[in-house]
Structures are given as structure tokens and as C-alpha cells.
Protein backbone atom coordinates (compact mmCIF):
# COMPACT_ATOMS: atom_id res chain seq x y z
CA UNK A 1 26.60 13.21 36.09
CA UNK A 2 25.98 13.74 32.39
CA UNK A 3 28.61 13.15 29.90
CA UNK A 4 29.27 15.45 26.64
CA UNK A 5 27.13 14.86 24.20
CA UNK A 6 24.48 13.16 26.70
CA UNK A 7 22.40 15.44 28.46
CA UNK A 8 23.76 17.10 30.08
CA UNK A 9 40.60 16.03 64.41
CA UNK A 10 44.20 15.03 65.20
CA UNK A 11 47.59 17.20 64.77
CA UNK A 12 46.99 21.02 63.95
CA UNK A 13 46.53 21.68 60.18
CA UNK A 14 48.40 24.08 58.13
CA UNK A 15 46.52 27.63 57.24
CA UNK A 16 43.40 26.91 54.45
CA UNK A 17 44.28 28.77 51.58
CA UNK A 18 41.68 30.94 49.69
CA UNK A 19 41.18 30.63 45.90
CA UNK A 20 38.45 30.63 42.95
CA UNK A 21 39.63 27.65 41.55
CA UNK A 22 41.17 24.70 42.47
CA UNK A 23 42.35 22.08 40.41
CA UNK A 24 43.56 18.86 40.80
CA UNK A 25 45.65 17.54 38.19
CA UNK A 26 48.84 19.20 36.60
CA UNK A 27 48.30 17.31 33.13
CA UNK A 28 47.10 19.39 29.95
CA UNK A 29 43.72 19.95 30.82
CA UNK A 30 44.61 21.19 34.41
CA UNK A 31 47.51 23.57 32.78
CA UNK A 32 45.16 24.32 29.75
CA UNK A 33 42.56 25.29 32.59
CA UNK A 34 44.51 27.05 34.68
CA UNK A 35 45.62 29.97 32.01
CA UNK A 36 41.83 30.00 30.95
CA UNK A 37 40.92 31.05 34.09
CA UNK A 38 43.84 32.81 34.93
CA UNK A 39 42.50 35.15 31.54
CA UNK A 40 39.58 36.09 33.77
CA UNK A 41 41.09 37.23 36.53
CA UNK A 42 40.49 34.03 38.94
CA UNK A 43 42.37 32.99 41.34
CA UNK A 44 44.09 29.32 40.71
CA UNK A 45 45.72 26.30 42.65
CA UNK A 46 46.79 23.43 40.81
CA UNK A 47 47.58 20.54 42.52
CA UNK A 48 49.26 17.36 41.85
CA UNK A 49 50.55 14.16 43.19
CA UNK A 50 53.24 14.03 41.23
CA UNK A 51 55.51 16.77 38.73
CA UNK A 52 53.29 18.95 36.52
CA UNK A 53 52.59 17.12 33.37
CA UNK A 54 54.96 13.94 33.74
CA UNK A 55 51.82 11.51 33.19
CA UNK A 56 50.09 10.85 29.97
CA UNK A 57 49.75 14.47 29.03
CA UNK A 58 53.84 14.32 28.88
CA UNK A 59 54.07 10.79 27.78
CA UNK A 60 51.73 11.25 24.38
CA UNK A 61 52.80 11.47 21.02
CA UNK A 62 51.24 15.03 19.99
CA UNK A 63 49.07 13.78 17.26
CA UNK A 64 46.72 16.37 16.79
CA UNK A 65 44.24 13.70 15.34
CA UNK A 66 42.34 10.99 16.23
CA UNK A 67 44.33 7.65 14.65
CA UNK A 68 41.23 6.60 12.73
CA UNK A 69 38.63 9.23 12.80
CA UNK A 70 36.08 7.43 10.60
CA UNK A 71 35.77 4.98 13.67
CA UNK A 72 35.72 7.96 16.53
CA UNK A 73 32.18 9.22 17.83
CA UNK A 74 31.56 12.37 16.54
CA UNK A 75 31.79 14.33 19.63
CA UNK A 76 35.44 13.33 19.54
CA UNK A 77 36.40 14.59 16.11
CA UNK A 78 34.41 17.56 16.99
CA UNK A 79 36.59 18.28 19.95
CA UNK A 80 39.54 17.99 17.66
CA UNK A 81 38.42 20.16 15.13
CA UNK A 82 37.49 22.56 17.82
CA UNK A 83 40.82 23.02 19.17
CA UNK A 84 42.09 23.60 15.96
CA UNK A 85 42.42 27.67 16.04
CA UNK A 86 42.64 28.19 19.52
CA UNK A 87 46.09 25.94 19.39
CA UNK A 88 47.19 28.07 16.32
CA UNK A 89 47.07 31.25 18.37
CA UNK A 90 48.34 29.66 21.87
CA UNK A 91 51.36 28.10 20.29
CA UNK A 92 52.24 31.30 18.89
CA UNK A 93 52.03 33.31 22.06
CA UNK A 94 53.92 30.46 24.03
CA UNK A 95 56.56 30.60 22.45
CA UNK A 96 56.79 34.10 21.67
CA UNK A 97 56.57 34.40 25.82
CA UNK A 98 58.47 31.15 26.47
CA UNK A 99 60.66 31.08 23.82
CA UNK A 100 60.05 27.40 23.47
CA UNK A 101 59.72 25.77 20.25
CA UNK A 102 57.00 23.51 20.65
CA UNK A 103 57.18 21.94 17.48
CA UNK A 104 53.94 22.48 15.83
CA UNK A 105 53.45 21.35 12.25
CA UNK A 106 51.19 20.72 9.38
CA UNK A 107 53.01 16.76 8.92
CA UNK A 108 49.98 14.77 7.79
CA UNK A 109 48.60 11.28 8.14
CA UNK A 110 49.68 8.64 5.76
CA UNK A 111 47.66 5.23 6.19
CA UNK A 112 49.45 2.56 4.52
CA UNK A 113 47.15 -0.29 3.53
CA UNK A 114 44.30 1.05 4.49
CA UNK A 115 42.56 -2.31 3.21
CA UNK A 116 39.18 -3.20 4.80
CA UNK A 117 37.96 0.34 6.08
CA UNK A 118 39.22 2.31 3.18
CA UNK A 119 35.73 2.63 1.92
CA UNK A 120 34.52 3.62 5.33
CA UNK A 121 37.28 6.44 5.39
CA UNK A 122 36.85 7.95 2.07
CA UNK A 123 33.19 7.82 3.07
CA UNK A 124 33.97 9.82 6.42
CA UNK A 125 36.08 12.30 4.20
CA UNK A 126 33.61 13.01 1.46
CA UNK A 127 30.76 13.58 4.09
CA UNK A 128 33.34 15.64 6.50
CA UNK A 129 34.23 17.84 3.50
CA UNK A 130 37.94 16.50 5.22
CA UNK A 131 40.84 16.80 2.02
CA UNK A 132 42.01 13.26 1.45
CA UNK A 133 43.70 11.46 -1.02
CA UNK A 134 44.28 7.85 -2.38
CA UNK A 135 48.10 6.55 -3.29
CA UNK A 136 49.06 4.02 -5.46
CA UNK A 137 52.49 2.64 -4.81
CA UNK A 138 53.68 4.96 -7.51
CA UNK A 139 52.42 7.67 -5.79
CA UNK A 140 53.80 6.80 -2.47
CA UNK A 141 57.49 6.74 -4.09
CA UNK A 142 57.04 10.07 -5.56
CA UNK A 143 55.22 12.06 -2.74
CA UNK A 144 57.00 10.47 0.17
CA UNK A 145 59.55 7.78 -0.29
CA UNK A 146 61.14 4.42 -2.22
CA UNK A 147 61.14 2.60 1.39
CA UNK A 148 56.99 2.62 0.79
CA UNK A 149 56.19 1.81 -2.51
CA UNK A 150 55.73 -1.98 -1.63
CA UNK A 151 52.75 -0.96 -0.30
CA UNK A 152 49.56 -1.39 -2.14
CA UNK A 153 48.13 1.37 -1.54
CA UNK A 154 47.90 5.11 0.94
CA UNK A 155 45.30 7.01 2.28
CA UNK A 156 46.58 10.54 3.08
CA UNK A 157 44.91 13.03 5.10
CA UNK A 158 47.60 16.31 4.49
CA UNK A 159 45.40 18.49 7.29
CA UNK A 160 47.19 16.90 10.19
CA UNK A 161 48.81 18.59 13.07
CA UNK A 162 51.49 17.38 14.93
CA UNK A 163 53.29 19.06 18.26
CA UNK A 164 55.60 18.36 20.92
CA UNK A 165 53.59 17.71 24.06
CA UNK A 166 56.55 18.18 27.04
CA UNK A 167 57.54 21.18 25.34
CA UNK A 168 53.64 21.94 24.99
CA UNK A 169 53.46 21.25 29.12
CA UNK A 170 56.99 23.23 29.74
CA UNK A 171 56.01 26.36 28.02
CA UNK A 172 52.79 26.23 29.90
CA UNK A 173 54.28 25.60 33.37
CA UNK A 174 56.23 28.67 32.60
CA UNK A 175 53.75 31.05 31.78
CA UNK A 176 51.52 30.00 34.40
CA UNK A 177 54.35 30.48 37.28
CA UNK A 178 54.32 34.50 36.07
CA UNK A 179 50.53 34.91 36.27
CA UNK A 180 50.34 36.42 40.04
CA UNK A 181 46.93 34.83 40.59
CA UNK A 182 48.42 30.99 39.89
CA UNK A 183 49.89 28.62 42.30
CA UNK A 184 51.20 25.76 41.03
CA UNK A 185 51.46 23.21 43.74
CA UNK A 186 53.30 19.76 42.36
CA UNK A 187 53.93 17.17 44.74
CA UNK A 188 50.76 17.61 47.11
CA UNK A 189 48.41 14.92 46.61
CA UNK A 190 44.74 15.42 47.71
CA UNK A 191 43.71 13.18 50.22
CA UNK A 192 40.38 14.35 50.82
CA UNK A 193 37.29 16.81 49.90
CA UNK A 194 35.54 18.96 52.53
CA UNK A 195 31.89 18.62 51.51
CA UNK A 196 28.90 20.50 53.40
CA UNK A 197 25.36 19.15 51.82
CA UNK A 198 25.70 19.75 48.50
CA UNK A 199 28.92 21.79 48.35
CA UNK A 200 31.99 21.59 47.98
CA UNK A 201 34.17 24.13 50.30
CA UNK A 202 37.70 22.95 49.32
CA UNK A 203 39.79 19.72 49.50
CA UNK A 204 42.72 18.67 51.95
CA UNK A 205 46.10 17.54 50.86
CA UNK A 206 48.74 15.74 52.16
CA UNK A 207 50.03 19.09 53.54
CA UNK A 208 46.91 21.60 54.36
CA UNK A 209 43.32 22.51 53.28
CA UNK A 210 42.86 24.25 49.98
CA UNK A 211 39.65 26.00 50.56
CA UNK A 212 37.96 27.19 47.24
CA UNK A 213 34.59 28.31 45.09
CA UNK A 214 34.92 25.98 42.68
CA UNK A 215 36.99 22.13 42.22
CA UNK A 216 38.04 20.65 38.86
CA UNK A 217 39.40 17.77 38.36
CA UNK A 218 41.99 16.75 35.47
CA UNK A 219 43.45 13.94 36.76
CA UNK A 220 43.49 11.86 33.90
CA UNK A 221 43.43 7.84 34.71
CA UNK A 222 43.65 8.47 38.69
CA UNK A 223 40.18 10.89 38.31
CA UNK A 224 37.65 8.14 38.91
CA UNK A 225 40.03 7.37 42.31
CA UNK A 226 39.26 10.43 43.90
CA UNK A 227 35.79 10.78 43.78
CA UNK A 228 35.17 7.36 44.41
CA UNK A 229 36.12 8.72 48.31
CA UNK A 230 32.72 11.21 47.72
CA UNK A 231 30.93 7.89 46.12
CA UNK A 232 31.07 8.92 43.15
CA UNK A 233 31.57 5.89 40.12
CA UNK A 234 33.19 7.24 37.20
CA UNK A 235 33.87 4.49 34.10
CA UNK A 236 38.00 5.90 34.02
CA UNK A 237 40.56 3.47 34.12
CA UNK A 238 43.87 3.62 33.30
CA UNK A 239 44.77 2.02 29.65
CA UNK A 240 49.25 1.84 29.22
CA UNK A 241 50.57 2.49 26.09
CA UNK A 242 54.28 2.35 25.66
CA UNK A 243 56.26 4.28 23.12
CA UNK A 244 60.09 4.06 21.71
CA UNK A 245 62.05 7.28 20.60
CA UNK A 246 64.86 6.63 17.83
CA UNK A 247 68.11 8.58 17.27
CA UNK A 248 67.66 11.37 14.56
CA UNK A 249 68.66 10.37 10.82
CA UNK A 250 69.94 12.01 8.38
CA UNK A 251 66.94 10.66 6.04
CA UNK A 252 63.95 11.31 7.44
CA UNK A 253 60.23 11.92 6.20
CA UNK A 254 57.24 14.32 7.22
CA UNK A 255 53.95 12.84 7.86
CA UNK A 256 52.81 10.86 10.84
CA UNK A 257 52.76 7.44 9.27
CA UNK A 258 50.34 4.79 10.48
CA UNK A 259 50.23 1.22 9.87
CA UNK A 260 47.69 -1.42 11.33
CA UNK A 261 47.18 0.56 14.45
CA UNK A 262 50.73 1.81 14.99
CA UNK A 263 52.37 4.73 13.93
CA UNK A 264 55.40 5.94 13.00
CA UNK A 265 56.43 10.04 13.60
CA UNK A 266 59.42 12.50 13.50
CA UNK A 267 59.38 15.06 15.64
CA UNK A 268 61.02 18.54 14.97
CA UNK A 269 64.27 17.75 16.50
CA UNK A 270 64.77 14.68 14.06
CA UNK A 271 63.73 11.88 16.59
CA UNK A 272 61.23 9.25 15.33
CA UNK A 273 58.78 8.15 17.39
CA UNK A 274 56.81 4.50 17.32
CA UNK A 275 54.35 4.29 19.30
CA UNK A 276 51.85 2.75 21.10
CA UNK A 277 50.40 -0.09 22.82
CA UNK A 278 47.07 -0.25 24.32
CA UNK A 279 47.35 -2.41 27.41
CA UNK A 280 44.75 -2.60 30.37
CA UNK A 281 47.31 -3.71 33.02
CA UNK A 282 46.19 -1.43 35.83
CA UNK A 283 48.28 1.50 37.08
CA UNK A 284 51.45 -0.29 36.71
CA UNK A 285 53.81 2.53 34.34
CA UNK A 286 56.41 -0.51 33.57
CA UNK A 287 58.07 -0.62 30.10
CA UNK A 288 58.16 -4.71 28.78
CA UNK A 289 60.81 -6.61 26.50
CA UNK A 290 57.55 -7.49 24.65
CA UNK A 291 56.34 -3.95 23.75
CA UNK A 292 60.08 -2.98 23.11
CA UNK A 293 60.14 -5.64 20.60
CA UNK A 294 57.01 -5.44 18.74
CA UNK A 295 57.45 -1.56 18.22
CA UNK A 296 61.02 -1.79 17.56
CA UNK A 297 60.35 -4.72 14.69
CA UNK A 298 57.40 -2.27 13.52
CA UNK A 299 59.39 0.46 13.18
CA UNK A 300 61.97 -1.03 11.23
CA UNK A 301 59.82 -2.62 8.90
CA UNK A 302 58.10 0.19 7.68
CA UNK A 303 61.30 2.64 7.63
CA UNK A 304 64.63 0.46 7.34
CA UNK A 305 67.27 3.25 7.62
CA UNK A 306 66.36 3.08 11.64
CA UNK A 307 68.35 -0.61 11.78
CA UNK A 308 71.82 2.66 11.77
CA UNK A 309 70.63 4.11 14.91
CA UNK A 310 69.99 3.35 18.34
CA UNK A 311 66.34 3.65 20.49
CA UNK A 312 67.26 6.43 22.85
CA UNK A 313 63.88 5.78 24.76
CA UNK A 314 61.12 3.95 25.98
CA UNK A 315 58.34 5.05 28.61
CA UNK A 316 55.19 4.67 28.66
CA UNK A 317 51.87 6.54 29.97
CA UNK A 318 48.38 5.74 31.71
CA UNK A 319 45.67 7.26 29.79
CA UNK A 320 41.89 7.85 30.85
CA UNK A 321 40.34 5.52 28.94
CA UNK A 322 36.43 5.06 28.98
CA UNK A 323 34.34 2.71 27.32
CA UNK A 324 33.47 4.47 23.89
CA UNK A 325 36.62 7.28 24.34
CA UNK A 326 33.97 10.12 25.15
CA UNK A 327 36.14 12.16 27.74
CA UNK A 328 33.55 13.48 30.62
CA UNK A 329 33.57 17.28 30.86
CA UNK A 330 30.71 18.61 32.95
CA UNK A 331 29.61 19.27 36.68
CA UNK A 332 30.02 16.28 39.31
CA UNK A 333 26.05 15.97 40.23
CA UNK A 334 25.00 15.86 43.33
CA UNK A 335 27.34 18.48 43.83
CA UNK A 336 27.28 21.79 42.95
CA UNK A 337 30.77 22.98 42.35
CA UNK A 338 32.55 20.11 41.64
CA UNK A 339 33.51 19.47 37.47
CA UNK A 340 35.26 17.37 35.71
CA UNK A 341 37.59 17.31 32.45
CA UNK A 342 38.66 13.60 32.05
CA UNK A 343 38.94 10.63 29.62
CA UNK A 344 40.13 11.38 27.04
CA UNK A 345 41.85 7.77 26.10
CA UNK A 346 44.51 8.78 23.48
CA UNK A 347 42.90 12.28 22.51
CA UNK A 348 43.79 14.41 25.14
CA UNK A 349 46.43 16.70 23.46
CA UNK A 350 44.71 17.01 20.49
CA UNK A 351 41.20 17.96 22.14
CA UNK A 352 42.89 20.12 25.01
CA UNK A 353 41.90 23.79 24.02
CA UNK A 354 37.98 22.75 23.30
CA UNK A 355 37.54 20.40 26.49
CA UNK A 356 38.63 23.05 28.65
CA UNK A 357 37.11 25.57 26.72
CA UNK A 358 33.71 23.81 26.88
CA UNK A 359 33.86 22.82 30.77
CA UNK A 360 34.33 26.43 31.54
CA UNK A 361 31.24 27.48 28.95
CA UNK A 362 29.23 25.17 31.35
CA UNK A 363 30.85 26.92 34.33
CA UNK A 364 30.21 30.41 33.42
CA UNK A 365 27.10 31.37 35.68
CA UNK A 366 28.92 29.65 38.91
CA UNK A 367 32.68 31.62 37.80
């Protein structure tokens, strides 16, 4: 199987259900998917183990940016920058359906002390034609706030987006449960694919058989899982990161702020966000005392007025990680209609609209 960028019988079953499409995995790129298709007229299951977009897709922070982008392959920027318009124009007609305020902004990146890589960044931005600018500590006060200026110096990047992903992955659901050729199926694991030679003729769940043309599967960190049942080895595993969400403040500040590897965000509604860890524990979703202290002492460090309110939250999310962050999107060899749109480590809001975009390019002579 080719990655982006790289070339290329027991008790009585329930009725098999007919479709175009099916899809396993509720997350972003399954939603995302979904309405794609759903534009042309296919017919669409979605399937998931669990509730539709409750796993990393609903656990992210909605950074519509890689962290460090200087240190990202370029195939992952260029999924980013990709998704750029097409999120412009779905957030607008989401909400103008949903009337859901996703919380979509131009907030910026601030990089406090960038120290060792700063020339590598500026040299990224130069060559990426990608607006930057370097702060002193004057210019931190002035443009942003007093609580920074002990800093020696910022990088800014002002051409950051930031959204809100469960209100991203609500407004979706919705939509998608009024398209008459959409079934959304949460709770119904797949247990099993029904393969003939080289084809795939549908999967069974832990309710029926799902018969369809073609299978996709989005399901993030538990992807490489299922088709390691058709033999298939996919490098996926599951990498936790933890986030805490603060009460809103009065005094609050606009860009997504990072600082040696963690960041610091508000979201529309006024909560601040500090987020994450990078752990490779396994599948275990458990919050820790540890992580709850490190990002709580993080957070108020870098913006003190947080000590006067209280952490509301903290949950954390399994994300597809691979070994360079390259996400696979592309066709499931030796099968024929079997695809994949999956690891996308800590990316996978930001490079949603291209990744599913690009799968169904490839898919276009089989759809």
C-alpha cells in the first residue's frame, strides 16, 4: 500500500444492507467523507464503535496548523495549506445550515523563545513566502500583553486558524442526518470484512452485514486493528495526549500561544485551553495527576491571571500516530476497493478537507 507522497455459519444474520460507500470511522475524516460523497449522489454508511466523533477528532485542540511547521514533512504542511479554502466555505455553510458557531478564527501563533530553531523557522518562512515576524520583549508587551515581556524574544506567524472541533463534528453530524442517502450508524463496531479474491463485498458488524462498492476506513489509532484481521500491517498506533480546559477570564488574549512544545489557546467561548502530552501508553484514554500537573504549572506560568479560576476539564485523546506523521490516504493493495484516510498524529483537523479531498481524487474512476 503506498503512502502520500510515496508512490503511490451460526445464528441467522440480520438483512445486508446495500450502499456505495461504507465507512468505518465516525471521526473527521469519516464525517468529512461522508458529505463529500454524499455531494455526488452516493449512497453512505458510517459506522462506528463508539459515538460519532468522541475520539481524537473531538478531543483535539482545533489548531489549524502544524505546532512547528519548519520541522513537518512537506506533504504535511501541504495538506494544511490545502484545506485552507475549502474550510472557509464549509464553515460558512455549517453554520448557516446548523446554526452552530464553530468558532473559526484568524488567532495566530505566537512562539515564545523560539531559541535554537529560530533560524530554521525564519528560514522555512522566507522560502514558504509564509508572513512572520520577530518580537522583542517590547514588542510582545505592546502587540499582546505585560504577562510576556519577560520573554526574550517571539516568533509570530498572524496566518493561523483556529476552530472548535466538537462543534466542527456536531454541525457535521447534523447535516449529514438530513442528507437522505446517509446513515449514520454509531455504536456498531465492525467485526469483520467479507472478502472474495481481491474484493471487498462489504464488512459485518456486531449487528448485520453492510454490503457495499467501496470501504474506507477513518478509524484513526484503532485503523491498523482492523485490517490486521485481512493481514494487512499498517505502522498506526495510538499516541495519548491529554489536555486541560480553564474557566473563562475576564482578561484574555488572541493567538494560540506556544511554548517549548506546549501551547496555550482561548477558544471563542472564553475557555483557555493547555494542551498536550504526547504519550505512547497504548490504548489506555486515562487522564494522570502527572499530566494534570505539568500542564496546569505550564499554563500558569506563561499566563498568571489563570491561578483566579478553576480547570473545568481534563480528557484526553488517542491519535494515529505514524513514524514521520505522514497520514496514509490511498487504496489498501491487494485489494481493490478498500482505502484508507488515517494517521494523521496531531494534524487531523487541520488537514481534514484536503485528506479526504485527495483520497476521493484517487477514488474517482472506481466511484
Amino acid at each position: 500500500m503506498g503512502r502520500i507522497g510515496v508512490k503511490g455459519e451460526g445464528k441467522r444474520e440480520k438483512m445486508s444492507m446495500n450502499t456505495d460507500v461504507i465507512i468505518i470511522g465516525g471521526g473527521i475524516m469519516g464525517l468529512m467523507t461522508a458529505l463529500l460523497c454524499a455531494e455526488k449522489n452516493l449512497t453512505v454508511t458510517v459506522l462506528d464503535k463508539g459515538e460519532l466523533g468522541r475520539e481524537s477528532s473531538g478531543a483535539a485542540g482545533g489548531i489549524l496548523s502544524a505546532l512547528h511547521p519548519w520541522r513537518a514533512k512537506p506533504i504535511i504542511n501541504q495538506l494544511v495549506e490545502d484545506s485552507k479554502l475549502p474550510y472557509q466555505s464549509l464553515i460558512e455553510r455549517l453554520e448557516a445550515e446548523t446554526e452552530i458557531k464553530i468558532g473559526y478564527r484568524k488567532s495566530g501563533l505566537l512562539i515564545l523563545d523560539p531559541e535554537a530553531e529560530k533560524q530554521e523557522a525564519i528560514d522555512w518562512a522566507i522560502q514558504h513566502k509564509y508572513p512572520f515576524e520577530l518580537l522583542t520583549p517590547q514588542n510582545l508587551e505592546n502587540q499582546f500583553s505585560p504577562h510576556f515581556r519577560s520573554f526574550q524574544e517571539g516568533l509570530w506567524f498572524p496566518d493561523v486558524f483556529l476552530l472548535n472541533p466538537p462543534r466542527l463534528l456536531k454541525a457535521l453530524t447534523l447535516t449529514l442526518q438530513k442528507k437522505p442517502h446517509v446513515t449514520l450508524s454509531p455504536h456498531e463496531a465492525v467485526c469483520d470484512f467479507i472478502v472474495k479474491d481481491n474484493r471487498c463485498l462489504g464488512v459485518k458488524t456486531i449487528k448485520r452485514k453492510v454490503m457495499g462498492g467501496q470501504v474506507i476506513v477513518t478509524a484513526g489509532a484503532w485503523s491498523h486493528l482492523l485490517l490486521s484481521t485481512l493481514g494487512i500491517t499498517l505502522a498506526i498506533q495510538p499516541i495519548r495526549g491529554q489536555i486541560l480546559s480553564f474557566s473563562p477570564l475576564p482578561e484574555t488574549f488572541q493567538p494560540i500561544v506556544l511554548f517549548k512544545n506546549h501551547y496555550l489557546l482561548s477558544q471563542m467561548e472564553g475557555r483557555i485551553l493547555a494542551g498536550s502530552t504526547v504519550e505512547d501508553v497504548g490504548f489506555s484514554k486515562e487522564v494522570t495527576e502527572e499530566a494534570h500537573t505539568t500542564l496546569k504549572t505550564f499554563a500558569l506560568n506563561l499566563w498568571p491571571p489563570l491561578k483566579e479560576v478553576n480547570v473545568l476539564h481534563h480528557w484526553a485523546g488517542l491519535r494515529p500516530g505514524t513514524p514521520d506523521g505522514v497520514p496514509f490516504i490511498d487504496r489498501v493493495a491487494p485489494f481493490d476497493n478498500i482505502w484508507i484516510n488515517s494517521g494523521h498524529f496531531r494534524n487531523g483537523i487541520a488537514q481534514a478537507p484536503a485528506s479526504c479531498q485527495w483520497l476521493l481524487d484517487k477514488m474517482h474512476h472506481e466511484i
